[in-house]
PDB file of N, CA and C in Angstrom:
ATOM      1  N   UNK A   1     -37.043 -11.666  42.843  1.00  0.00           N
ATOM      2  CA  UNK A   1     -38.427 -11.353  43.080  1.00  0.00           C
ATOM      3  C   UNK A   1     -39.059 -10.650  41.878  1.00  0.00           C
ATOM      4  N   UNK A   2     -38.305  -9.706  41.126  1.00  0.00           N
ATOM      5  CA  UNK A   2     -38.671  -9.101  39.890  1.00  0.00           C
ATOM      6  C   UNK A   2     -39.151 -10.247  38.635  1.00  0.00           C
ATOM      7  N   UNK A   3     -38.534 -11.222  39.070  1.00  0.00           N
ATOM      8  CA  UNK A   3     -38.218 -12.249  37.536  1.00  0.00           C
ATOM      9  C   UNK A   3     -39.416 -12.894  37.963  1.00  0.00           C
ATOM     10  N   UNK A   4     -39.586 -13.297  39.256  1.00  0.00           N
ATOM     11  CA  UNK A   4     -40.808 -13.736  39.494  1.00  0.00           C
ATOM     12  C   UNK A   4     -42.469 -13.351  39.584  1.00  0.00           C
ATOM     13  N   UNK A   5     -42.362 -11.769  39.406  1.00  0.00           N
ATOM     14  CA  UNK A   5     -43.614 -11.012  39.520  1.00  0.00           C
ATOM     15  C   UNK A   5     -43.539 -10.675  38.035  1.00  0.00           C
ATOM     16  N   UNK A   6     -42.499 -10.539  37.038  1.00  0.00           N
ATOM     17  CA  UNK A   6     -42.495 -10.657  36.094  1.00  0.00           C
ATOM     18  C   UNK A   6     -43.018 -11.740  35.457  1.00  0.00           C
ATOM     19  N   UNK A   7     -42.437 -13.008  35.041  1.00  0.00           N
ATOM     20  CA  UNK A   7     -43.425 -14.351  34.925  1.00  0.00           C
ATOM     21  C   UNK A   7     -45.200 -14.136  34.854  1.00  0.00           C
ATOM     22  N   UNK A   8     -45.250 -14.121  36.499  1.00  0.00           N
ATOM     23  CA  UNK A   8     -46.890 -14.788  37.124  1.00  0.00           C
ATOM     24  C   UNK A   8     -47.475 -13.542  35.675  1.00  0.00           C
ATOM     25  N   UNK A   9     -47.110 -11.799  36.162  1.00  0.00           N
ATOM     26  CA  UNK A   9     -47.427 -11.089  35.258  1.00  0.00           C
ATOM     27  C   UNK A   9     -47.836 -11.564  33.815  1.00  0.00           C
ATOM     28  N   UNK A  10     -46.815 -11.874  32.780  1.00  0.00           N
ATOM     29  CA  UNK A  10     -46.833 -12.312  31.720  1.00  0.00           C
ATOM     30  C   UNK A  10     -47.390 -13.384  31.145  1.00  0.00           C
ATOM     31  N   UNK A  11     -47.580 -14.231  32.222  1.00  0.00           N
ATOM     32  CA  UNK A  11     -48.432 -15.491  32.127  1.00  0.00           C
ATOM     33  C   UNK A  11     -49.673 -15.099  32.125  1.00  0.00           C
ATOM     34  N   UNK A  12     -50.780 -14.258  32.906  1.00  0.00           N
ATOM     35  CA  UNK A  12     -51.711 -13.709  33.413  1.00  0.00           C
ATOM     36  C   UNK A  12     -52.142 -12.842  32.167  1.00  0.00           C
ATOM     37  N   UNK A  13     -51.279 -12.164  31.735  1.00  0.00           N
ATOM     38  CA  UNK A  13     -51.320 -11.327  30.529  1.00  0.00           C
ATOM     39  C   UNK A  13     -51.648 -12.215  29.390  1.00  0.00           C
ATOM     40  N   UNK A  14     -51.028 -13.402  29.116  1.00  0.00           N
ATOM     41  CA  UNK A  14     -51.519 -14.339  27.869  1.00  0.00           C
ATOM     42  C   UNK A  14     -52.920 -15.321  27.729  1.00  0.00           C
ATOM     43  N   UNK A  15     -52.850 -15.370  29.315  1.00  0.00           N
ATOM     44  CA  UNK A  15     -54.532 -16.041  29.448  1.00  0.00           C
ATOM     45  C   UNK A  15     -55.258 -15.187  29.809  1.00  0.00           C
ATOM     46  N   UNK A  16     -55.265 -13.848  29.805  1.00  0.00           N
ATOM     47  CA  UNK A  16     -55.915 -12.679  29.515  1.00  0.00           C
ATOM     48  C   UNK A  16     -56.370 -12.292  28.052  1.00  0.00           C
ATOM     49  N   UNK A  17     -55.749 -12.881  27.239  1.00  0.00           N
ATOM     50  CA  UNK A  17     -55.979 -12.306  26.121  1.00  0.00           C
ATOM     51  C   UNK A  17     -56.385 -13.247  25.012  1.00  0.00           C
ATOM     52  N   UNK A  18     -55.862 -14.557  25.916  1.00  0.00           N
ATOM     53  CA  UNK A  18     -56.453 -15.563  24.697  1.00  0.00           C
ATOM     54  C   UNK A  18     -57.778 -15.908  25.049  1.00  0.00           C
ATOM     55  N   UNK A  19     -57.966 -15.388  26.429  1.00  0.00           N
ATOM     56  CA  UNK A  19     -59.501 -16.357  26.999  1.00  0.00           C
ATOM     57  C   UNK A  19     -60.348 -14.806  26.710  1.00  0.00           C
ATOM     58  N   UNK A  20     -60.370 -13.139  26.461  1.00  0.00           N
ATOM     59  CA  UNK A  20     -60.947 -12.592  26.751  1.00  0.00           C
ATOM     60  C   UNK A  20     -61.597 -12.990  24.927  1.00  0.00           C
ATOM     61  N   UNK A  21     -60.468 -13.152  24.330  1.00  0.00           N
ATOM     62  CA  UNK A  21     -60.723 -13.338  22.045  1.00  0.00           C
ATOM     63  C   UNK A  21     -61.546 -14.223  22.003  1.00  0.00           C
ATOM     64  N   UNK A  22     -61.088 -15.536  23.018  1.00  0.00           N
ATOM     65  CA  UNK A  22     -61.254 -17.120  22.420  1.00  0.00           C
ATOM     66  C   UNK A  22     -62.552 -17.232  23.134  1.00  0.00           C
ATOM     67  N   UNK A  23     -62.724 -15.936  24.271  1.00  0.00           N
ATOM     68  CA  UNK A  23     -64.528 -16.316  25.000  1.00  0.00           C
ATOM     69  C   UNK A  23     -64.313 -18.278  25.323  1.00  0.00           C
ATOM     70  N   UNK A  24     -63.050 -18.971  25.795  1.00  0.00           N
ATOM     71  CA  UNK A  24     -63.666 -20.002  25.932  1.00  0.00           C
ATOM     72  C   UNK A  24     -62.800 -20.033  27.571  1.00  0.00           C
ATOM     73  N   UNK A  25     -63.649 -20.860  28.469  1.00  0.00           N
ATOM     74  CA  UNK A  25     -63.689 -21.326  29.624  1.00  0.00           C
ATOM     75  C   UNK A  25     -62.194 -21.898  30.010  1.00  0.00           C
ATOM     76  N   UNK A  26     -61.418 -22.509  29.201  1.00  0.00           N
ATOM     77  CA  UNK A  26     -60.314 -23.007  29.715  1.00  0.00           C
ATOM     78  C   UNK A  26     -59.376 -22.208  30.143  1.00  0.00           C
ATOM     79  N   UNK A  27     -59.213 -21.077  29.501  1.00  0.00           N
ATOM     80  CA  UNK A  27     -57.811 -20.300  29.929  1.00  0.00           C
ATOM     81  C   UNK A  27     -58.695 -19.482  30.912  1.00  0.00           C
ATOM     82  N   UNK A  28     -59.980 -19.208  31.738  1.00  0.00           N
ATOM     83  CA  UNK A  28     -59.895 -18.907  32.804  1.00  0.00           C
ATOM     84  C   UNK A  28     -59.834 -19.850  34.086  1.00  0.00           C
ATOM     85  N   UNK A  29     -59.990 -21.245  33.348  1.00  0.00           N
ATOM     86  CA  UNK A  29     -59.642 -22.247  34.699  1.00  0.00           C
ATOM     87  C   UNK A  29     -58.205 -22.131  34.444  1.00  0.00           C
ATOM     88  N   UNK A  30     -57.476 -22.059  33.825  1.00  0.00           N
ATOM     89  CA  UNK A  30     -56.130 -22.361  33.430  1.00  0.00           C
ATOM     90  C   UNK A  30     -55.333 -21.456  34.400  1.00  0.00           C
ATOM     91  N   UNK A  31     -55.991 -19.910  34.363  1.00  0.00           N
ATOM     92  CA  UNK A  31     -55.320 -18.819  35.493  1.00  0.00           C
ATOM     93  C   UNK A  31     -55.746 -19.224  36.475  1.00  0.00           C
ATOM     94  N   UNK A  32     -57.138 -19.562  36.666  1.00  0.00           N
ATOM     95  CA  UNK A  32     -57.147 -19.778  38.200  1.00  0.00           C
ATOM     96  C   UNK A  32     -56.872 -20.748  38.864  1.00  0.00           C
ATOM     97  N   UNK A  33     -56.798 -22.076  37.902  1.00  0.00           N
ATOM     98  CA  UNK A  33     -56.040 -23.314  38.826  1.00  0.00           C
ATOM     99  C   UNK A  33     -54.458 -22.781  39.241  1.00  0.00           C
ATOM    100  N   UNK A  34     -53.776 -22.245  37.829  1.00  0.00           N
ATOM    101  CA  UNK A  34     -51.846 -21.854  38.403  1.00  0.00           C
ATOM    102  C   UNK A  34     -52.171 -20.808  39.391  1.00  0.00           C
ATOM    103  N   UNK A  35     -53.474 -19.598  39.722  1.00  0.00           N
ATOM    104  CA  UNK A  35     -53.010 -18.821  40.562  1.00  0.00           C
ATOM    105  C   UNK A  35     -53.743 -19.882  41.793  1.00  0.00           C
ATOM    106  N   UNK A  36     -54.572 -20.263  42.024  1.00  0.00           N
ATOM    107  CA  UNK A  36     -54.466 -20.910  43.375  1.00  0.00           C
ATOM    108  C   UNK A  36     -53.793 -22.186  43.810  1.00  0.00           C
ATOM    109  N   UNK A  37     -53.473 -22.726  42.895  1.00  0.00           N
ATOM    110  CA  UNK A  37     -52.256 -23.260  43.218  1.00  0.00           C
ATOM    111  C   UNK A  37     -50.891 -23.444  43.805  1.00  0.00           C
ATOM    112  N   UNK A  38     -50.458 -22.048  43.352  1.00  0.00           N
ATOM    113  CA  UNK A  38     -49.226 -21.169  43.855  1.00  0.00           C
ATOM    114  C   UNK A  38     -49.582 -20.365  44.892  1.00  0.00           C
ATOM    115  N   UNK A  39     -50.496 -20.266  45.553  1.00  0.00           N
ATOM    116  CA  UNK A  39     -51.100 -19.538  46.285  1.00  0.00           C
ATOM    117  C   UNK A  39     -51.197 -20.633  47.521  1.00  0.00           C
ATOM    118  N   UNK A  40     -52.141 -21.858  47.434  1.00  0.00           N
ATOM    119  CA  UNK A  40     -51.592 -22.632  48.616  1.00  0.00           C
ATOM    120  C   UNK A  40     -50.376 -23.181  48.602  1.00  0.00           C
ATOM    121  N   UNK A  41     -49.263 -22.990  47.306  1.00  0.00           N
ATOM    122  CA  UNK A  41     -48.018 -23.724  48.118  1.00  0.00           C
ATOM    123  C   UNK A  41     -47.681 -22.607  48.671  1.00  0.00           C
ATOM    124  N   UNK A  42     -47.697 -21.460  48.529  1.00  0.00           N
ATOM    125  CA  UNK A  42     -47.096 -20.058  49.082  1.00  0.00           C
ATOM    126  C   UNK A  42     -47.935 -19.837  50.513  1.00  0.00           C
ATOM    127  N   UNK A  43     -49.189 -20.700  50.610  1.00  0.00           N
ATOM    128  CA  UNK A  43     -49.065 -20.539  52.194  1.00  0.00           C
ATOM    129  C   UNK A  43     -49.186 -21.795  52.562  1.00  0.00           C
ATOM    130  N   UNK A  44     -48.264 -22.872  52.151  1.00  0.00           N
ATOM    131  CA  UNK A  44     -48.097 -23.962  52.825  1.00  0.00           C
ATOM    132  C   UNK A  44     -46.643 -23.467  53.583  1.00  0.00           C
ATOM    133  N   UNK A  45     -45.480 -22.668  52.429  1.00  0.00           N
ATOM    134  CA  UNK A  45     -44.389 -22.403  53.010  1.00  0.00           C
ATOM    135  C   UNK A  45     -44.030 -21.273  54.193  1.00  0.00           C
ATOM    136  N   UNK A  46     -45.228 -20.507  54.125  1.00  0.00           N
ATOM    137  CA  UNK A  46     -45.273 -19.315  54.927  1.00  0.00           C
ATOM    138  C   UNK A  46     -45.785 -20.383  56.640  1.00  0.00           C
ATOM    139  N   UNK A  47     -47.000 -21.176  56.355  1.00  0.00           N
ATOM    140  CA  UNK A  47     -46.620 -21.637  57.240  1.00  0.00           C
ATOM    141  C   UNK A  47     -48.172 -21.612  57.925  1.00  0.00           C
ATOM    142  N   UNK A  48     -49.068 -20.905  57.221  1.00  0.00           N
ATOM    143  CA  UNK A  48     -50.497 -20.439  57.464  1.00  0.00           C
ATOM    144  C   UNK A  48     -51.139 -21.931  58.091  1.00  0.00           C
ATOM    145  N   UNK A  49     -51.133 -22.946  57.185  1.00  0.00           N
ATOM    146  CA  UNK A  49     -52.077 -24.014  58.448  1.00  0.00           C
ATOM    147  C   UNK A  49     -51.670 -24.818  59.115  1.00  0.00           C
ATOM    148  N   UNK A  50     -50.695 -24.343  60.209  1.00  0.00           N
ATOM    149  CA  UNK A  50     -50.226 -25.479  61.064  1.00  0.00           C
ATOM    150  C   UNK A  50     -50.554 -24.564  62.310  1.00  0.00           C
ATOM    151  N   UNK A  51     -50.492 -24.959  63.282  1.00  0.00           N
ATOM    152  CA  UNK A  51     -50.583 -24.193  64.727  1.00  0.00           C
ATOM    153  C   UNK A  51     -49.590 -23.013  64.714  1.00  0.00           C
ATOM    154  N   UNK A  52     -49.749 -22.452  65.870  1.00  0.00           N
ATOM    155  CA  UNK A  52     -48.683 -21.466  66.993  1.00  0.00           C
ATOM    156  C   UNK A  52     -47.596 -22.440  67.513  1.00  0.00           C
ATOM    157  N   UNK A  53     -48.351 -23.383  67.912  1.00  0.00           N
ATOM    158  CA  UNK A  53     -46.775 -24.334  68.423  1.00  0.00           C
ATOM    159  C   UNK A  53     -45.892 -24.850  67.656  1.00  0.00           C
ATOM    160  N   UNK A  54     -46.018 -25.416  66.497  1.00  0.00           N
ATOM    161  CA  UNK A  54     -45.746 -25.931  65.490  1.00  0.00           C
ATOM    162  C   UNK A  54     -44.794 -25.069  64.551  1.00  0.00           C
ATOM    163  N   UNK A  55     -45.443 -23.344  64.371  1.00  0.00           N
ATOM    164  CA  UNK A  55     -44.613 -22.581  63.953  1.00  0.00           C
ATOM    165  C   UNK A  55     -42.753 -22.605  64.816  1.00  0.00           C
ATOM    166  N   UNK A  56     -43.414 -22.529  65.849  1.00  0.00           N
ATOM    167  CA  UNK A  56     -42.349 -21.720  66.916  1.00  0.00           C
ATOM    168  C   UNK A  56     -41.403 -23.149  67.497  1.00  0.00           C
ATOM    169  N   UNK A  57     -41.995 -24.101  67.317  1.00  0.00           N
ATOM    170  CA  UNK A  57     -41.237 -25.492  66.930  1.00  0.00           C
ATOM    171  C   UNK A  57     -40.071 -25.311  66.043  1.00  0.00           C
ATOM    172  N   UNK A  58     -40.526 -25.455  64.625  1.00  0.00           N
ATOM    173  CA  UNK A  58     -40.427 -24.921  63.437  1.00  0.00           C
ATOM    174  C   UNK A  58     -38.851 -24.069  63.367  1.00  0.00           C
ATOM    175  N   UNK A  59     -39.116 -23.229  64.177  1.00  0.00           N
ATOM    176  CA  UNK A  59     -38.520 -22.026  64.006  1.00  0.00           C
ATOM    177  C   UNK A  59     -36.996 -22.072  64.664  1.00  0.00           C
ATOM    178  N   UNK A  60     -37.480 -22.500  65.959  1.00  0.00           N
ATOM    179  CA  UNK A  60     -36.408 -23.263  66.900  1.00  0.00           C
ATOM    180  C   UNK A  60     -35.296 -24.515  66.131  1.00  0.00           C
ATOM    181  N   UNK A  61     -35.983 -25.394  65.015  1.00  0.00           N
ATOM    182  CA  UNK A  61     -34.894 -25.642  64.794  1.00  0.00           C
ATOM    183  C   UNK A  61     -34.123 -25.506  63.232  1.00  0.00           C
ATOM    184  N   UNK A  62     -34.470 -24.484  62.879  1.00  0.00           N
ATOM    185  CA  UNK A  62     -34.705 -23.878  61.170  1.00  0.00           C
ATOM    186  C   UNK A  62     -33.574 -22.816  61.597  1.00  0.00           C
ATOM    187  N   UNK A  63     -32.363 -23.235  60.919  1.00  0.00           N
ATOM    188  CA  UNK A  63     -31.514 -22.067  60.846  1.00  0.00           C
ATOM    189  C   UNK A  63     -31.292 -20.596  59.909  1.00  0.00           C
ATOM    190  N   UNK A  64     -30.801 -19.669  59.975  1.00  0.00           N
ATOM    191  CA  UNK A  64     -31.361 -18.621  59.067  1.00  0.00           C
ATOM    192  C   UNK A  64     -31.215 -18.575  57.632  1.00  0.00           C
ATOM    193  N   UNK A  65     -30.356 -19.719  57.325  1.00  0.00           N
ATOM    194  CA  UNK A  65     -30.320 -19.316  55.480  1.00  0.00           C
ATOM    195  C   UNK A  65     -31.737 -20.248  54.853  1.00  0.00           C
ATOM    196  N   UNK A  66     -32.017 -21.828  56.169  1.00  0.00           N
ATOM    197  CA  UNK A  66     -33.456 -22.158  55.652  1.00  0.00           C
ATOM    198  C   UNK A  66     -33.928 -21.153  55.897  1.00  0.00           C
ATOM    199  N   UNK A  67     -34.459 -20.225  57.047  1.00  0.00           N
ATOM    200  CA  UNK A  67     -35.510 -19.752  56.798  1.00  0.00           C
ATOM    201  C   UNK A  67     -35.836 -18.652  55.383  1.00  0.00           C
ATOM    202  N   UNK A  68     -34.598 -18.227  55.162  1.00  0.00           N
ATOM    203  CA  UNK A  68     -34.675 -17.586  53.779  1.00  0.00           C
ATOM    204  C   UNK A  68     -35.236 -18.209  52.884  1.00  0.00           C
ATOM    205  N   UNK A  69     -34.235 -18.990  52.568  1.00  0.00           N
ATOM    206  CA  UNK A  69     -35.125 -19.777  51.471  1.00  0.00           C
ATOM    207  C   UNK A  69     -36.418 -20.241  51.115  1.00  0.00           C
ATOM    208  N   UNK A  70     -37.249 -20.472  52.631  1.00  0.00           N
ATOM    209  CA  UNK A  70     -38.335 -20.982  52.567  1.00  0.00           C
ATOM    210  C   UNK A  70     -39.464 -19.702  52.484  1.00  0.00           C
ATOM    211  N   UNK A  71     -38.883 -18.397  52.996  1.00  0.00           N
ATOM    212  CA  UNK A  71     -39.408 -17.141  52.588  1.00  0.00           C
ATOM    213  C   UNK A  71     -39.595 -16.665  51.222  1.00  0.00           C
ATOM    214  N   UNK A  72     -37.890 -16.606  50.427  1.00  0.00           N
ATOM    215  CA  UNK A  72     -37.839 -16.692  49.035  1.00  0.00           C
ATOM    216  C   UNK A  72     -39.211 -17.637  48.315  1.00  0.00           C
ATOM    217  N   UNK A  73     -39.111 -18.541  48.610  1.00  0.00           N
ATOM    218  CA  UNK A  73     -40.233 -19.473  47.892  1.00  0.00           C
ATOM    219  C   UNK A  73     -41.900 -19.068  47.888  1.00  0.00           C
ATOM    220  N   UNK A  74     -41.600 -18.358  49.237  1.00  0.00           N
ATOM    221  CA  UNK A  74     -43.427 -18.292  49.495  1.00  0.00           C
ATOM    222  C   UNK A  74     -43.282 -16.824  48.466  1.00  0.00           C
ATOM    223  N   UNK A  75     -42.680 -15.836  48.912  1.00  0.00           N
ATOM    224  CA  UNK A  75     -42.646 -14.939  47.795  1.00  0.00           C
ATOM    225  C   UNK A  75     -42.868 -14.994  46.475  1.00  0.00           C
ATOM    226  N   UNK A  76     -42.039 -15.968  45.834  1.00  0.00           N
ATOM    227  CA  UNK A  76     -42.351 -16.269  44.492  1.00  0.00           C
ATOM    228  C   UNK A  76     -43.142 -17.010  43.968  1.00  0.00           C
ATOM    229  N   UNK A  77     -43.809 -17.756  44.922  1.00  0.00           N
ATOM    230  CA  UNK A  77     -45.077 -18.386  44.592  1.00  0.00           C
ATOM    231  C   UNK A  77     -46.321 -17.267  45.025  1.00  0.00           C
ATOM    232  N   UNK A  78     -46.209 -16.691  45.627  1.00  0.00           N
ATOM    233  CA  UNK A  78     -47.054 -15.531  45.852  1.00  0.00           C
ATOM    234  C   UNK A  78     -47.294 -14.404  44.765  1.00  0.00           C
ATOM    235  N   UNK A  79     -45.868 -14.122  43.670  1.00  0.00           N
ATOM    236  CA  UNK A  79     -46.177 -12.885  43.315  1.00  0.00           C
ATOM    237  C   UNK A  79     -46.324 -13.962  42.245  1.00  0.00           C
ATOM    238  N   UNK A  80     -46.462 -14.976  41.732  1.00  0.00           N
ATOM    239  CA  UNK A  80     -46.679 -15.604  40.334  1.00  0.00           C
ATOM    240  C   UNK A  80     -48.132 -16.300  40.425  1.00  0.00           C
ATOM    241  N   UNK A  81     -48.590 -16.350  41.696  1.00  0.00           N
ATOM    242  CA  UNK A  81     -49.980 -16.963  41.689  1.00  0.00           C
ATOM    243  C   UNK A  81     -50.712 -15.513  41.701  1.00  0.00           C
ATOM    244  N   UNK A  82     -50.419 -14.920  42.537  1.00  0.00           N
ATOM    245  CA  UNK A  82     -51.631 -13.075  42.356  1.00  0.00           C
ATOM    246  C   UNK A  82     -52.200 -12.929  41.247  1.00  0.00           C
ATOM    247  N   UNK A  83     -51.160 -12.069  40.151  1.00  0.00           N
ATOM    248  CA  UNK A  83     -51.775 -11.561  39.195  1.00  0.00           C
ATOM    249  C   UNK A  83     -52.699 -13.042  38.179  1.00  0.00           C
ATOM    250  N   UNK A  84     -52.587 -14.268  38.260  1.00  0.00           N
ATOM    251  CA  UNK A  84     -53.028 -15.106  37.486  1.00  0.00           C
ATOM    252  C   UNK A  84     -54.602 -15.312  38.082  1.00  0.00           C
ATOM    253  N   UNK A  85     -54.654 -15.114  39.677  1.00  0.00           N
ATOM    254  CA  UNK A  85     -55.751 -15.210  39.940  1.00  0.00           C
ATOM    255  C   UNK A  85     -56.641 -13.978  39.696  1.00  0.00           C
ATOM    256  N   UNK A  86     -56.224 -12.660  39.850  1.00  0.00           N
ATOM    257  CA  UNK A  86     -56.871 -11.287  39.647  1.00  0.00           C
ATOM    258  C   UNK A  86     -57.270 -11.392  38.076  1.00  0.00           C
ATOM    259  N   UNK A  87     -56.240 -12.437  37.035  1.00  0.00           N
ATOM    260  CA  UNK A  87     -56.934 -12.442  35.609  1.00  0.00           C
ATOM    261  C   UNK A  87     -58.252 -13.489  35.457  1.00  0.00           C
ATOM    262  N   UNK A  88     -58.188 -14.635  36.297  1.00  0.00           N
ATOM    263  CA  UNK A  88     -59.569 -15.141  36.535  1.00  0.00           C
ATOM    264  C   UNK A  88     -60.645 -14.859  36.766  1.00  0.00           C
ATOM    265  N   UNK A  89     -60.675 -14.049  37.964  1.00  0.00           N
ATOM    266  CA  UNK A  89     -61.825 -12.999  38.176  1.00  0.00           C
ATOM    267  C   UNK A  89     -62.323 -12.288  37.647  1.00  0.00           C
ATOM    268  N   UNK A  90     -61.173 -11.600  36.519  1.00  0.00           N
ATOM    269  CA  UNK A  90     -61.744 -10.610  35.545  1.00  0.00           C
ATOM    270  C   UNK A  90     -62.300 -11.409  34.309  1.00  0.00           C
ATOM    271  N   UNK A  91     -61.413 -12.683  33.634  1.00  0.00           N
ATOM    272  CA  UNK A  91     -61.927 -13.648  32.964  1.00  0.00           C
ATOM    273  C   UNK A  91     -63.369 -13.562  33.448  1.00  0.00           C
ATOM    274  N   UNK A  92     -63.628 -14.113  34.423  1.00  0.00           N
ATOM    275  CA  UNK A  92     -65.202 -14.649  35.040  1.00  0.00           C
ATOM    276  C   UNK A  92     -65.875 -13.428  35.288  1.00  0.00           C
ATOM    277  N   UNK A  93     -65.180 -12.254  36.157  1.00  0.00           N
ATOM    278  CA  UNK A  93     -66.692 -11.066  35.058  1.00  0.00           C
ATOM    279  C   UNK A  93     -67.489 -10.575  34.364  1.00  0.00           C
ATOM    280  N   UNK A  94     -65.951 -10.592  33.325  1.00  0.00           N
ATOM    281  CA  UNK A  94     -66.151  -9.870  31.626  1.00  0.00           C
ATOM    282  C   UNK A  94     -67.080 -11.429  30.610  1.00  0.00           C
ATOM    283  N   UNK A  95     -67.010 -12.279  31.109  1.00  0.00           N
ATOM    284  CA  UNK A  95     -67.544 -13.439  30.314  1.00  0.00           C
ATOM    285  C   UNK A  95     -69.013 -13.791  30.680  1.00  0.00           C
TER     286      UNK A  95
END
């Protein structure tokens, strides 16, 4: 989880700095397409748009090391899409 909030971080940090110099438009679509990107696969895996029934379907026949894994994933697509989108916003402020 570190290696992964590390990443999104460092990534976020470079199109932070080339788009705040370069004043040009791409490296703030660039953060905000990878952060929302990673952001709906991280709630495709969490599980956000399918029903209540569907979850608990789901769940019933998902044994516990899937469900880890599929947790692991939303996590790390979560902490690597965040900070890329919080640098978009600020991209699209400060510009």
């Amino acid at each position: 989880m570190k290696r992964a909030f590390f990443v999104g971080t460092l990534v976020a940090v470079i199109f932070f700095i080339c788009g705040y110099f370069t004043e040009l438009e791409l490296f703030t679509l660039a953060s905000g397409g990878l952060g929302l990107v990673s952001l709906l696969i991280s709630g495709l895996l969490s599980g956000v748009f399918i029903s209540g029934d569907q979850i608990r379907a789901n769940a019933a026949i998902e044994n516990r090391d899937e469900g880890k894994k599929r947790k692991r994933g939303m996590y790390v697509f979560a902490l690597i899409g965040a900070p890329n989108l919080i640098v978009a916003i600020l991209l699209t402020i400060l510009s």
